[in-house]
C-alpha atoms as a PDB file:
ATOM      1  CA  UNK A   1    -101.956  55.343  99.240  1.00  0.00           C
ATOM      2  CA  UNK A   2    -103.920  52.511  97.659  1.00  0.00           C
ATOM      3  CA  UNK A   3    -107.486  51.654  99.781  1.00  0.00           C
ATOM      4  CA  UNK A   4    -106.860  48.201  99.863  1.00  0.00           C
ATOM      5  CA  UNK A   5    -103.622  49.127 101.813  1.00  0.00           C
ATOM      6  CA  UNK A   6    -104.971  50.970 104.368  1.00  0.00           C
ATOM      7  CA  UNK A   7    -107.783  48.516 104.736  1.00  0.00           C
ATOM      8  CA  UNK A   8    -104.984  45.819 105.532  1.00  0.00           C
ATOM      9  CA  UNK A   9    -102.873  48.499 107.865  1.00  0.00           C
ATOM     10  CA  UNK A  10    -106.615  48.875 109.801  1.00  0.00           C
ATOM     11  CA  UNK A  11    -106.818  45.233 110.281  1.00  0.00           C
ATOM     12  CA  UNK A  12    -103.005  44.876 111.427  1.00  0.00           C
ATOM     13  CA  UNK A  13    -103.902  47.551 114.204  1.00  0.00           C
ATOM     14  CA  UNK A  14    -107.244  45.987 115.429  1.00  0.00           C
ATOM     15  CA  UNK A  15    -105.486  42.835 115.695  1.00  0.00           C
ATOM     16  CA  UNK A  16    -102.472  44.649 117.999  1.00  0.00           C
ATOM     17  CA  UNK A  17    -105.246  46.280 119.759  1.00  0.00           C
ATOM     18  CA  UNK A  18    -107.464  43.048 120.260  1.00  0.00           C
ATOM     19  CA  UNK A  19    -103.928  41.439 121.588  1.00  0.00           C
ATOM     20  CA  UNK A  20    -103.298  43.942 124.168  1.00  0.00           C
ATOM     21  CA  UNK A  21    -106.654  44.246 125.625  1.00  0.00           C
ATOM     22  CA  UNK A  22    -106.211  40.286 125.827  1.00  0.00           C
ATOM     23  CA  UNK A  23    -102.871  40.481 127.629  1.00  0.00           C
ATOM     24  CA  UNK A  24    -103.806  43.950 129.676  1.00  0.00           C
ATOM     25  CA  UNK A  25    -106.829  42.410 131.221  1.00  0.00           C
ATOM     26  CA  UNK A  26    -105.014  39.044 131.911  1.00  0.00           C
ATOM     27  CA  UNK A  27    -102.474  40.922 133.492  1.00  0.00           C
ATOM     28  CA  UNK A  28    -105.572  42.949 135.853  1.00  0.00           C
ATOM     29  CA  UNK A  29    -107.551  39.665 136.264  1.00  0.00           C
ATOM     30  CA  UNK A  30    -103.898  37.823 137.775  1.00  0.00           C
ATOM     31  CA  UNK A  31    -103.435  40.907 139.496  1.00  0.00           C
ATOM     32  CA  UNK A  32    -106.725  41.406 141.091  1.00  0.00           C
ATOM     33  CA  UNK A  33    -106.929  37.433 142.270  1.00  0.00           C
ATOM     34  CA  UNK A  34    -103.433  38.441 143.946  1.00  0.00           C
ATOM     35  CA  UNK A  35    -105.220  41.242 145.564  1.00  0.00           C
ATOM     36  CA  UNK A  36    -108.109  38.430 146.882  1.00  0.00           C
ATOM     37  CA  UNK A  37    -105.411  36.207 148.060  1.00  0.00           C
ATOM     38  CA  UNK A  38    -103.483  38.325 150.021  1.00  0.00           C
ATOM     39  CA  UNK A  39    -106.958  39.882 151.965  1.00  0.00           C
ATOM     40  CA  UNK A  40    -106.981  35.714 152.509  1.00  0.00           C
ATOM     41  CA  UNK A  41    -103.943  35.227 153.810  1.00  0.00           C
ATOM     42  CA  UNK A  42    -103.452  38.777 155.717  1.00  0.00           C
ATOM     43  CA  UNK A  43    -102.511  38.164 159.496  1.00  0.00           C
ATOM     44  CA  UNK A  44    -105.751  40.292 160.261  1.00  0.00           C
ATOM     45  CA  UNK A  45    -108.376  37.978 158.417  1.00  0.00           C
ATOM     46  CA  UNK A  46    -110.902  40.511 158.846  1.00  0.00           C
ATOM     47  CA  UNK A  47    -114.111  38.664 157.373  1.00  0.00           C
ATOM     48  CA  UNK A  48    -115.107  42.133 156.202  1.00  0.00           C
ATOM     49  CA  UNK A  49    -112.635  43.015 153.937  1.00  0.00           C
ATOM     50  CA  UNK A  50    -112.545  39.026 152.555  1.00  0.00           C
ATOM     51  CA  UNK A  51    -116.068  39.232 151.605  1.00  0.00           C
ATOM     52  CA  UNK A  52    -115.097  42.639 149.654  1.00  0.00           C
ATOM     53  CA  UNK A  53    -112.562  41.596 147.363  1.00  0.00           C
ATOM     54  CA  UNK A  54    -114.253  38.221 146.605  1.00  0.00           C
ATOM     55  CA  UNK A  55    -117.681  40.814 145.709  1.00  0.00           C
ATOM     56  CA  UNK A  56    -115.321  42.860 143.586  1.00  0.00           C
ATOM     57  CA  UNK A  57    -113.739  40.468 141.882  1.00  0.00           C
ATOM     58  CA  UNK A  58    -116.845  38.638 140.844  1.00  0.00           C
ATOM     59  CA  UNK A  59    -119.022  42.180 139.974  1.00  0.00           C
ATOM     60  CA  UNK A  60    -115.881  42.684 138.061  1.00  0.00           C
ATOM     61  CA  UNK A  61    -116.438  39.462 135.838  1.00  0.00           C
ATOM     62  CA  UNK A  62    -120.480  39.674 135.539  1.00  0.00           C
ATOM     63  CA  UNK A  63    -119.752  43.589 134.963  1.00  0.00           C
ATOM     64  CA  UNK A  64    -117.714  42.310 131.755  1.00  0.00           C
ATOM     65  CA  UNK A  65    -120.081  39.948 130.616  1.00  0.00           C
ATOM     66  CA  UNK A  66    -121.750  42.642 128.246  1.00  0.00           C
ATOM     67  CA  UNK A  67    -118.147  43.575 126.769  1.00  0.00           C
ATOM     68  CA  UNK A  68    -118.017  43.272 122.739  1.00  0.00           C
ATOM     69  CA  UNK A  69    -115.451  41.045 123.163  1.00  0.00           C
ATOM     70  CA  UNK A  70    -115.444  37.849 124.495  1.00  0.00           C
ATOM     71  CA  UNK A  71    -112.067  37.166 124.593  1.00  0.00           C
ATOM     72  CA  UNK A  72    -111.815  40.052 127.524  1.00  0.00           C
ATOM     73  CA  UNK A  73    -114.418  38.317 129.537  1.00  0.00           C
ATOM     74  CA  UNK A  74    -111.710  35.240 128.779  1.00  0.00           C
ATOM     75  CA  UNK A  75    -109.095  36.950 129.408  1.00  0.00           C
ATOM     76  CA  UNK A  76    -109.800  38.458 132.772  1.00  0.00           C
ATOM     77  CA  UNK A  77    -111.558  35.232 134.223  1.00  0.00           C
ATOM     78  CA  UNK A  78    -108.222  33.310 133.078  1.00  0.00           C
ATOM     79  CA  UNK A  79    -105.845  35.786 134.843  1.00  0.00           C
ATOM     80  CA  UNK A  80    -107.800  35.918 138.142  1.00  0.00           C
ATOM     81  CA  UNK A  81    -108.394  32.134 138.258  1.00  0.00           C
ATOM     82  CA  UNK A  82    -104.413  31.794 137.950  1.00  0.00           C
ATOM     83  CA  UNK A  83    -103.390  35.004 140.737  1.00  0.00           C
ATOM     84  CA  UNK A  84    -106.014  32.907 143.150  1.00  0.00           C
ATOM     85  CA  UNK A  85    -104.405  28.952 142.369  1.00  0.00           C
ATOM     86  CA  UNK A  86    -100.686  30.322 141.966  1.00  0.00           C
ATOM     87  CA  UNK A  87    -101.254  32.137 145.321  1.00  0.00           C
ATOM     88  CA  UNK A  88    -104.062  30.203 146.815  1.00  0.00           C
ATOM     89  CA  UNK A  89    -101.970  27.070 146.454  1.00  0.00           C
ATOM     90  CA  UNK A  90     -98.435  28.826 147.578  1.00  0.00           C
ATOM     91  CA  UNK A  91     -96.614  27.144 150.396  1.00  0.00           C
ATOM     92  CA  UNK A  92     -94.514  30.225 151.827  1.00  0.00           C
ATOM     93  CA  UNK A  93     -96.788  32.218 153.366  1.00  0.00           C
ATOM     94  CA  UNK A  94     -95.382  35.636 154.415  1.00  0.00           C
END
């Protein structure tokens, strides 16, 4: 196998691998501003467990700050500023 041809195959797979960690940590970040939402909108409202998730989900997102790549840091801040509007914001509460 020519070098130059595995070169390009390496750079096909880090970008793959740079696009999933984007999506997979878009996907936790929507996720985990679900998980804030709901210890919002829980019929308990237990100030305890409120102040928890919001710690977590900000430690998470200074914790990330010293990632290699920035676009996880982007990624993750993205998904859990949409969970908390597209659940913050919903009318139907259950």
């Amino acid at each position: 196998m020519n070098p130059e041809t595995v070169a390009d195959i390496l750079v096909f797979l880090n970008f793959i691998g740079w696009g999933l960690r984007f999506v997979g940590l878009l996907l936790f970040g929507l996720m985990s501003g679900w998980l804030t939402m709901r210890t919002f909108t829980q019929a308990s409202k237990s100030w305890q467990v409120q102040a928890a998730a919001t710690a977590v989900i900000l430690f998470i997102a200074s914790a990330m700050v010293n990632s290699p790549n920035p676009a996880a840091v982007g990624a993750y801040t993205l998904g859990a500023a949409a969970g908390i509007f597209i659940w913050g914001f919903n009318k139907d509460k259950d």
